[in-house]
Structure formats: structure tokens, C-alpha cells
C-alpha atoms as a PDB file:
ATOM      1  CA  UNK A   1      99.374 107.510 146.465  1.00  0.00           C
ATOM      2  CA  UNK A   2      96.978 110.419 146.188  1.00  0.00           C
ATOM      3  CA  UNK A   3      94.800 108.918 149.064  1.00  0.00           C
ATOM      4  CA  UNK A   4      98.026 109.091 151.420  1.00  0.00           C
ATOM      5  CA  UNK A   5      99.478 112.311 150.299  1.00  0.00           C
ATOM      6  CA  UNK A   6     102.232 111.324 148.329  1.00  0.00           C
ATOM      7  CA  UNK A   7     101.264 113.294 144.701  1.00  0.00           C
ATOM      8  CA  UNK A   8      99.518 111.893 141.715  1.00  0.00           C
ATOM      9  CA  UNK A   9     103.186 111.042 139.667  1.00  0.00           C
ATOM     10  CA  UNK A  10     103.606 107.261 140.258  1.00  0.00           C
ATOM     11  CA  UNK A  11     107.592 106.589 140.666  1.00  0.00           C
ATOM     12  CA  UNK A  12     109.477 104.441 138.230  1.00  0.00           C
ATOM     13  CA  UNK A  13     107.754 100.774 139.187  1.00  0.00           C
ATOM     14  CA  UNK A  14     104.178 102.095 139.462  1.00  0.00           C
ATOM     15  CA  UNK A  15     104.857 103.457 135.583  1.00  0.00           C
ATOM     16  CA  UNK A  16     106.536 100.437 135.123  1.00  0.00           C
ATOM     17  CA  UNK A  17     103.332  98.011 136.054  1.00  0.00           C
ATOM     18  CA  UNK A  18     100.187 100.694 134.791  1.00  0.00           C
ATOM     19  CA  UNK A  19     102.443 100.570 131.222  1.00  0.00           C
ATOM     20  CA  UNK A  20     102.466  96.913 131.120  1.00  0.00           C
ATOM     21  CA  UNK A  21      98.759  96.439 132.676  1.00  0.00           C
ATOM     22  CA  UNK A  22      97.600  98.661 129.105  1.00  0.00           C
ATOM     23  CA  UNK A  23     100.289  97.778 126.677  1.00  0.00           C
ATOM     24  CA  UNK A  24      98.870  93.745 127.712  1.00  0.00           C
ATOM     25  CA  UNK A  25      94.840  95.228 127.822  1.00  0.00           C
ATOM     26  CA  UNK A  26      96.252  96.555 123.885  1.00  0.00           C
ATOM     27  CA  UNK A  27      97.683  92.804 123.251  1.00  0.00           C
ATOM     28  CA  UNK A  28      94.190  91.327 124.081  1.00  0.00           C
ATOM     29  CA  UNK A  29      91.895  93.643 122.759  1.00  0.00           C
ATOM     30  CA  UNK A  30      91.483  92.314 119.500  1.00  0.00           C
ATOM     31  CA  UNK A  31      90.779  89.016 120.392  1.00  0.00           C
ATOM     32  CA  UNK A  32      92.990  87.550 118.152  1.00  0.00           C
ATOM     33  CA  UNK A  33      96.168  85.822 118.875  1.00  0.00           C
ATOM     34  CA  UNK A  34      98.417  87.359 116.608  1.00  0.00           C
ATOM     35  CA  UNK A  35     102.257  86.741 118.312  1.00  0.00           C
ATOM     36  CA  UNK A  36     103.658  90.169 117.321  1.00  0.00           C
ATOM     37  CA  UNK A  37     101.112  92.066 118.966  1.00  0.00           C
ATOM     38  CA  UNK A  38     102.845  91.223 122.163  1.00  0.00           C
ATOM     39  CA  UNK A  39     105.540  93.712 121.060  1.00  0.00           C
ATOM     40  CA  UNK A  40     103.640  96.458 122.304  1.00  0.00           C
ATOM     41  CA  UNK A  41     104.305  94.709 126.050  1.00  0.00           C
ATOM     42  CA  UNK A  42     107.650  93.650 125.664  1.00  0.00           C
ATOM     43  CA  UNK A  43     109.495  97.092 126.541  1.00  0.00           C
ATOM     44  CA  UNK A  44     107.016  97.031 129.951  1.00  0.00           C
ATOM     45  CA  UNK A  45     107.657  93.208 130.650  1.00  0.00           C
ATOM     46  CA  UNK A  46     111.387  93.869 130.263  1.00  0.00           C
ATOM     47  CA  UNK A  47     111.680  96.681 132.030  1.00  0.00           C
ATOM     48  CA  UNK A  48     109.709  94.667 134.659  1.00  0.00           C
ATOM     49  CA  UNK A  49     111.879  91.572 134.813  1.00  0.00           C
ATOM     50  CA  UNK A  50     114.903  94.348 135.342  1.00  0.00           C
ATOM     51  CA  UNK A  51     112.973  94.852 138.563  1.00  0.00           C
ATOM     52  CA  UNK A  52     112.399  90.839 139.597  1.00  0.00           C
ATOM     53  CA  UNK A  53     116.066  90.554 138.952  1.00  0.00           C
ATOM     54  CA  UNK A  54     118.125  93.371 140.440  1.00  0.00           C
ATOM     55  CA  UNK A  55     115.556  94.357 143.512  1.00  0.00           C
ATOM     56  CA  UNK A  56     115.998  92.915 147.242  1.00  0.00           C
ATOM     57  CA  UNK A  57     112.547  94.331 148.205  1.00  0.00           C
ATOM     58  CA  UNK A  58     108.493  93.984 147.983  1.00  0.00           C
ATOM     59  CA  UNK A  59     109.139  94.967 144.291  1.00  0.00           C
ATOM     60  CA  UNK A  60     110.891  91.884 143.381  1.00  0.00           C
ATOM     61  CA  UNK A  61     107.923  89.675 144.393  1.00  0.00           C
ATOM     62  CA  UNK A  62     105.037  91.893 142.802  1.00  0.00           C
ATOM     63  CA  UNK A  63     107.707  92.157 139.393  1.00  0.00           C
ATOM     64  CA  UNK A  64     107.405  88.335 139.033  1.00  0.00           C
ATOM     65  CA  UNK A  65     104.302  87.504 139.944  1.00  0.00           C
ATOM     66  CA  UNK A  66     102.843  89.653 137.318  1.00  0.00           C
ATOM     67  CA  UNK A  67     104.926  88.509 135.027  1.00  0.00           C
ATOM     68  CA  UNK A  68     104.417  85.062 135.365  1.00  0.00           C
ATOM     69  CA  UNK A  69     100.551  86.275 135.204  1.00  0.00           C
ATOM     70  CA  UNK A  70     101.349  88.052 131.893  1.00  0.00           C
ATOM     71  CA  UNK A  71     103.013  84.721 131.052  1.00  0.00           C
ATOM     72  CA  UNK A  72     100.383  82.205 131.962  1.00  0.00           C
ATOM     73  CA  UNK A  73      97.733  84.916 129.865  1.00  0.00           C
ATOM     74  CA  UNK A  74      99.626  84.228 126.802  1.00  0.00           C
ATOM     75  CA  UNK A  75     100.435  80.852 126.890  1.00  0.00           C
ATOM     76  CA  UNK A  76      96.051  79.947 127.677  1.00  0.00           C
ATOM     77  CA  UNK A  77      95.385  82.451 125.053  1.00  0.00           C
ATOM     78  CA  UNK A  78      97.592  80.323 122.802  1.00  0.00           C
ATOM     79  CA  UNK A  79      99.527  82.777 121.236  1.00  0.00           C
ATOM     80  CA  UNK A  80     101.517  80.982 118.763  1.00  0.00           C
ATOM     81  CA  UNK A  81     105.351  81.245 120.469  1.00  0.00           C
ATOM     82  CA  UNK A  82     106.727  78.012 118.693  1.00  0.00           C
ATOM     83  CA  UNK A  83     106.626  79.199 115.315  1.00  0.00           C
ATOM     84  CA  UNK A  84     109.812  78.269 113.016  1.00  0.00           C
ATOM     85  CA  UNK A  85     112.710  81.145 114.066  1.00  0.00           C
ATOM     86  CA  UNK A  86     113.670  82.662 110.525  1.00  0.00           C
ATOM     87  CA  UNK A  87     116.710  83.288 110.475  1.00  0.00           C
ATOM     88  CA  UNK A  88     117.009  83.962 106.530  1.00  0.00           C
ATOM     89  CA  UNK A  89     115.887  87.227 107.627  1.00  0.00           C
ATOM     90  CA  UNK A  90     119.398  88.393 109.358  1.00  0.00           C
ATOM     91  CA  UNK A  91     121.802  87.214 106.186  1.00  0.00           C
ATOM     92  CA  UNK A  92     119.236  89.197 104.027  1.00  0.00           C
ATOM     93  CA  UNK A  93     120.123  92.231 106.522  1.00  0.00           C
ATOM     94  CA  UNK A  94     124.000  91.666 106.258  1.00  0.00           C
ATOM     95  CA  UNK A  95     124.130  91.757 102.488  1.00  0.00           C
ATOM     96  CA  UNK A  96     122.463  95.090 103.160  1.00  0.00           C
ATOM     97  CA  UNK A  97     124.390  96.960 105.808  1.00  0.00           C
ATOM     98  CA  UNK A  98     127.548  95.351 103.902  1.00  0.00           C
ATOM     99  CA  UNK A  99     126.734  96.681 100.700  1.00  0.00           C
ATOM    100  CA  UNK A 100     126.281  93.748  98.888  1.00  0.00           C
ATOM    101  CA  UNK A 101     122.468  94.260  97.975  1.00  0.00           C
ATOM    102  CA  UNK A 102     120.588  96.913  97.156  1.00  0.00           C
ATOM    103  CA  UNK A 103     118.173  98.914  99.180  1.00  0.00           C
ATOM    104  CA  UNK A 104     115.218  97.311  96.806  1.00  0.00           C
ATOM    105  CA  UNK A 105     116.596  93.812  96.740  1.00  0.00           C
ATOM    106  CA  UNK A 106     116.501  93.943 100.864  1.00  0.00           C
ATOM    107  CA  UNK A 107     113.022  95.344 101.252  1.00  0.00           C
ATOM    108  CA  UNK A 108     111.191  93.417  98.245  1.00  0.00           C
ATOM    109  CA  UNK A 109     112.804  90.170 100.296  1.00  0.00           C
ATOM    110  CA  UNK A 110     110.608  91.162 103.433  1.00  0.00           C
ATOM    111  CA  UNK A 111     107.303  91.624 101.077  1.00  0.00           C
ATOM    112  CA  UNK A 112     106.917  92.155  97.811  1.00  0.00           C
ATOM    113  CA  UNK A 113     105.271  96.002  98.596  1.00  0.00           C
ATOM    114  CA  UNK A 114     107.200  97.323 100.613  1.00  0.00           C
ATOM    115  CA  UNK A 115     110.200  98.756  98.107  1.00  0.00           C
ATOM    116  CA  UNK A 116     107.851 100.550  95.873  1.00  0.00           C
ATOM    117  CA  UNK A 117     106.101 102.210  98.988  1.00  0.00           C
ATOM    118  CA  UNK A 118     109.333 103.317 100.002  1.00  0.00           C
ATOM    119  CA  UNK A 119     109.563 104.829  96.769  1.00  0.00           C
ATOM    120  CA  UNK A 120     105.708 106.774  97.259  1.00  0.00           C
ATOM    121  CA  UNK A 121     106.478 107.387 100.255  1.00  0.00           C
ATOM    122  CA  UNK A 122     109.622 109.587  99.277  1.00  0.00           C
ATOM    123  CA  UNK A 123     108.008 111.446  96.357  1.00  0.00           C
ATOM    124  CA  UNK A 124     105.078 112.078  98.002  1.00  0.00           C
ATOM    125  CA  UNK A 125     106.962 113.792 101.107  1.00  0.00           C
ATOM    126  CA  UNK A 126     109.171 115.699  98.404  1.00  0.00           C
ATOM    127  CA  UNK A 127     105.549 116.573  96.597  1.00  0.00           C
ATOM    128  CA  UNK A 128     104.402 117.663  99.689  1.00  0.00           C
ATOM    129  CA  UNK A 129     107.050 120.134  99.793  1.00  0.00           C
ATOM    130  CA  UNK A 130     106.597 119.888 103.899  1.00  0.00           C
ATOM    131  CA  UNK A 131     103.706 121.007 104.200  1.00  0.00           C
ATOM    132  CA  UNK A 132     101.070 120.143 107.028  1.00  0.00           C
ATOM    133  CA  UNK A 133      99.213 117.244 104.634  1.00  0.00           C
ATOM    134  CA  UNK A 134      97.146 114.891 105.412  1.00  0.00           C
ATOM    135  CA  UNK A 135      96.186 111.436 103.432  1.00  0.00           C
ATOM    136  CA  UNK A 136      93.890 109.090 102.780  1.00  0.00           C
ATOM    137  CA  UNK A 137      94.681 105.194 101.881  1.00  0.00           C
ATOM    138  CA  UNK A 138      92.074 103.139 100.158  1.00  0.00           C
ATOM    139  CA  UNK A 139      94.852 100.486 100.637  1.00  0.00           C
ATOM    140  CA  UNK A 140      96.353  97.993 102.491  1.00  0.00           C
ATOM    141  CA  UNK A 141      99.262  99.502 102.383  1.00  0.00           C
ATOM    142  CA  UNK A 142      98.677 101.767 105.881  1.00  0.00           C
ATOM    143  CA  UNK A 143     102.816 101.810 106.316  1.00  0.00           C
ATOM    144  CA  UNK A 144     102.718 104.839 104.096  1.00  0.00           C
ATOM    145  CA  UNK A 145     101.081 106.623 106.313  1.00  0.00           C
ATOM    146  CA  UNK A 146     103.829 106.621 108.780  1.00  0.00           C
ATOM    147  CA  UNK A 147     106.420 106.793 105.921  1.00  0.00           C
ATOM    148  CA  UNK A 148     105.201 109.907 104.535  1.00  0.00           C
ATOM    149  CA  UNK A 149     104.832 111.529 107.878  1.00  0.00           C
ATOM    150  CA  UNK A 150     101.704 112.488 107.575  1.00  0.00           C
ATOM    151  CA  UNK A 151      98.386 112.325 109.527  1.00  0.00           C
ATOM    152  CA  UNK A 152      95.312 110.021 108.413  1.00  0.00           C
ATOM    153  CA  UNK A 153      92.350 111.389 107.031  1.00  0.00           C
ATOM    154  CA  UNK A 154      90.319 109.154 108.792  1.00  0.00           C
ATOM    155  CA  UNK A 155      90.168 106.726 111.816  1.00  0.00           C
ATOM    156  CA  UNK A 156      89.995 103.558 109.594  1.00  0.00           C
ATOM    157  CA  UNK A 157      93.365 103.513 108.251  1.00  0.00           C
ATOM    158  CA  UNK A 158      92.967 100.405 106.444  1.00  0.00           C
ATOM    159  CA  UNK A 159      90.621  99.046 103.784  1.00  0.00           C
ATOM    160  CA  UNK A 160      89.661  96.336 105.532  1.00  0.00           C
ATOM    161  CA  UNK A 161      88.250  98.023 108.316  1.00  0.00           C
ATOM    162  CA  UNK A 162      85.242  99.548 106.225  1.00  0.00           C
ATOM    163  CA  UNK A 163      85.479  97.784 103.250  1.00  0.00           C
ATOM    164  CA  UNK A 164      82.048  95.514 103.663  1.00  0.00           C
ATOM    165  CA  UNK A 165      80.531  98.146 105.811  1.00  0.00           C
ATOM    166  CA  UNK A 166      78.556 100.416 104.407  1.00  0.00           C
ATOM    167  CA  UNK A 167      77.773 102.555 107.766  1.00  0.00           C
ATOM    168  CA  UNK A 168      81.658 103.397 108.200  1.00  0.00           C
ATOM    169  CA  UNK A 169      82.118 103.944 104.409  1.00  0.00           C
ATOM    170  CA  UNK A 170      79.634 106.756 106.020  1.00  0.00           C
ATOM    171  CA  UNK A 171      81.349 107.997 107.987  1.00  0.00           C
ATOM    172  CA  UNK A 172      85.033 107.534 106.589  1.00  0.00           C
ATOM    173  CA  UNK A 173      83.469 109.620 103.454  1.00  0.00           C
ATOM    174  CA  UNK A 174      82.438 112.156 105.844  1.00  0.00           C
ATOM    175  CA  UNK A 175      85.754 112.650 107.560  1.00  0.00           C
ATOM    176  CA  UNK A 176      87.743 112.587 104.287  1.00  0.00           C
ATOM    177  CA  UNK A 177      85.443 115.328 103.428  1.00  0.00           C
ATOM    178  CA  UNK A 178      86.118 117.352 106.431  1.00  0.00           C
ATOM    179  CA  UNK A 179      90.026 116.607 106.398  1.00  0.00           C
ATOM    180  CA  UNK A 180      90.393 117.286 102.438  1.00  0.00           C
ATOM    181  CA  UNK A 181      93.578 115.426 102.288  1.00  0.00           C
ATOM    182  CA  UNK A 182      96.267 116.619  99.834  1.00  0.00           C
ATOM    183  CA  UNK A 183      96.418 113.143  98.300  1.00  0.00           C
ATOM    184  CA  UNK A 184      94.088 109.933  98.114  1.00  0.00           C
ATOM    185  CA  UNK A 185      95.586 106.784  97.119  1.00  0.00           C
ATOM    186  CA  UNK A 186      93.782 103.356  95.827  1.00  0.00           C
ATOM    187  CA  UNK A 187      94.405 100.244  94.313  1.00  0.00           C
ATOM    188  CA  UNK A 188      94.403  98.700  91.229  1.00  0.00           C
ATOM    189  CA  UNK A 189      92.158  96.494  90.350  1.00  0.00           C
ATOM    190  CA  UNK A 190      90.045  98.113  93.340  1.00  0.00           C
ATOM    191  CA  UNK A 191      90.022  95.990  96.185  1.00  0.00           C
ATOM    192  CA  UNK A 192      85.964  96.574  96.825  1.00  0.00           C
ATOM    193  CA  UNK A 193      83.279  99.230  95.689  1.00  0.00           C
ATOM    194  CA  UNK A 194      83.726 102.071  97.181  1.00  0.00           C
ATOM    195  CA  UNK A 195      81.790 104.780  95.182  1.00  0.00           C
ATOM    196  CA  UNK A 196      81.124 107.556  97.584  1.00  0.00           C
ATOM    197  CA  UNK A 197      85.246 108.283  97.418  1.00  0.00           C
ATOM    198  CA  UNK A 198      85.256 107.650  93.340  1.00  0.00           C
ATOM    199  CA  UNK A 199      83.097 110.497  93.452  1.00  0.00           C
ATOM    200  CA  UNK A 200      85.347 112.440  95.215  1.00  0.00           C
ATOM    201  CA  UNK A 201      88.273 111.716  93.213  1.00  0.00           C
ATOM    202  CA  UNK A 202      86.501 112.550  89.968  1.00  0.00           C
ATOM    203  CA  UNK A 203      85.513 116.214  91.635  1.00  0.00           C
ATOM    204  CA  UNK A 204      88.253 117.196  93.530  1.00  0.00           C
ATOM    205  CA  UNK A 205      91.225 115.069  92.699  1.00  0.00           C
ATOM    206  CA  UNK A 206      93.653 114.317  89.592  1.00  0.00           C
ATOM    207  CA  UNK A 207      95.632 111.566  89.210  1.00  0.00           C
ATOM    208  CA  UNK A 208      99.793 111.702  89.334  1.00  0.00           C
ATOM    209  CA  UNK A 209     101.389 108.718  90.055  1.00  0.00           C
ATOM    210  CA  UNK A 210     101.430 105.293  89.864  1.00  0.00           C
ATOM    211  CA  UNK A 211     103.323 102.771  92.302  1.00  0.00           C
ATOM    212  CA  UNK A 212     103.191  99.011  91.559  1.00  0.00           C
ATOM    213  CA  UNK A 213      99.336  98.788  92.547  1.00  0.00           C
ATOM    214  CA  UNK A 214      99.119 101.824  94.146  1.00  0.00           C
ATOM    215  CA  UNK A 215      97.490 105.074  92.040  1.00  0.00           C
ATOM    216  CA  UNK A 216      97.940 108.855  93.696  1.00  0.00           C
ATOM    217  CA  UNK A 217      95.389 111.758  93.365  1.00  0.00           C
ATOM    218  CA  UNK A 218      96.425 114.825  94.505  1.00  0.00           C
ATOM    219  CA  UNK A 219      93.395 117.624  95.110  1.00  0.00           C
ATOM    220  CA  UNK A 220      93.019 120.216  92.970  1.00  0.00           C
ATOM    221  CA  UNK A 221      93.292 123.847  94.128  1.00  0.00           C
END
């Protein structure tokens, strides 16, 4: 398009295929078959198939022959599509919406975490009193970072990502220590050593909550 004069903004189908071309490049980057990482592609593949099914030109050809590429990727990558369907989870969601069970009694059913970090969550956004906050999860709890609304204070946002490497506890330290997040949050028992943030806790932090496993530290002024 830019070679030929037409402008640099691609038109609805060119979006269409450069969104699912990355969303699928996200999908494989890991390495690891996990089947709901294909949900990242599925708004791009839709869209897509809208195009292999309602268009009369070139369009309709290109639409389903990169789908069935997409397809073929996934099924020799041997993403695991056949798993049981489970449908306990849509009853568990009527009792819900109907009133029949609680807000805690529907979350706790989809993991045994998640009500009480709906419950951080909350207090800590009402501790925060709004204010431009960031955090820092010791956890693997990294939902509460998108819960609470606000930003990570560093790039690993879960434990596991540093927790046997010494060179990005490093660096993590480092970036907590140039984000000073308004609150730290661990585990306990603590999930692995990780002493260069226990130090940090002890001098700039105080604890003021506990959820479940989860202990909050909140920096001192």
C-alpha cells in the first residue's frame, strides 16, 4: 500500500489479517500448548471467517486459506481441543445472576483464591483512595493487579518468573526500587527466598492486611 500510493492505514481486512498474524505469533510464543492462549486469536480468526463467509471476492479465498493455516498450526502443535466441555461451570453462573448464591460461593467455585482477592482487591482500591499507585505481587495471584487497577512495579508480574533466578530477582529489586509502589504483597508461608525485597519491607513498608495467604505492606511516608 505505501509502495503504490495508497497511505500507510491498512483497510478493514489488512487489520483484520496483521491482528491475527500477531495475536497467533502471541499464541506460539511460549512454546507451550496451553488451549486458552488461543483466546488472544479468536476475535481475529472470527472476524476473519466473517470475511470467508459473507465476501464474493479475492478476500474470501485469502480469509480461508489462512484460516485453515491457523487451523492446521494448532492442530500439529497439539493444542489440547478435546478436553472434557464443563458445563458445571454455567449452572454455577445461573445460581449467581438468579440470586440464589452468593457472590463468594460463585467465585470460590471457579478457584479457591479468587473470592478473597476480590475482597483485596476492593480495599486496596478504597485504601488507595484513587490515587496513581502502583504494586508489587510476590504472588501468584497477578489477577490483582488488574483488579486493583493499578500498574505493576515490575515486568515480572508473577513469582514464578524470577523466583529461581537470582539475576532477575536483580533486577525486579531494582525496579521495585525505582517504582516505590504504595503496597507490596507476599505469601504466606513464602513461596521461595526472596531476601533482597524482605529487606525492603522491613525499611520502607508496614504491614496492614491479611487475605487468606496473601499479607499487604503499605510504604511508609
Amino acid at each position: 500500500r505505501w509502495r503504490t500510493g495508497e497511505g500507510s492505514t491498512p483497510g478493514g481486512f489488512q487489520f483484520t489479517l496483521l491482528w491475527l498474524a500477531f495475536s497467533f505469533y502471541g499464541v506460539l510464543l511460549g512454546g507451550r500448548p496451553y488451549e486458552h492462549y488461543l483466546i488472544q486469536a479468536a476475535p481475529a480468526f472470527s472476524l476473519l471467517a466473517a470475511f470467508a463467509l459473507t465476501r464474493d471476492d479475492v478476500r474470501r479465498y485469502v480469509s480461508a486459506v489462512t484460516l485453515l493455516a491457523v487451523a492446521a498450526v494448532t492442530v500439529e502443535r497439539d493444542f489440547d481441543l478435546d478436553r472434557k466441555f464443563y458445563i458445571n461451570y454455567y449452572p454455577n453462573f445461573v445460581e449467581y445472576a438468579s440470586g440464589t448464591k452468593s457472590f463468594d460461593d460463585y467465585a470460590t467455585y471457579l478457584d479457591r483464591f479468587t473470592a478473597g482477592n476480590y475482597r483485596l482487591s476492593s480495599f486496596l482500591r478504597e485504601d488507595s483512595a484513587g490515587a496513581d499507585a502502583s504494586i508489587y505481587l510476590y504472588s501468584d495471584q497477578p489477577s490483582i493487579y488488574f483488579r486493583t487497577r493499578m500498574d505493576p512495579a515490575s515486568k515480572y508480574v508473577a513469582y514464578y518468573h524470577i523466583a529461581w533466578n537470582d539475576e532477575k530477582k536483580r533486577t525486579t529489586t531494582e525496579e521495585i526500587a525505582d517504582a516505590r509502589p504504595l503496597y507490596i504483597v507476599t505469601e504466606d508461608p513464602r513461596i521461595s527466598p526472596f531476601p533482597q525485597l524482605e529487606r525492603m519491607i522491613a525499611d520502607d513498608y508496614r504491614f496492614i492486611r491479611s487475605e487468606g495467604i496473601l499479607q499487604v505492606y503499605k510504604r511508609v511516608e
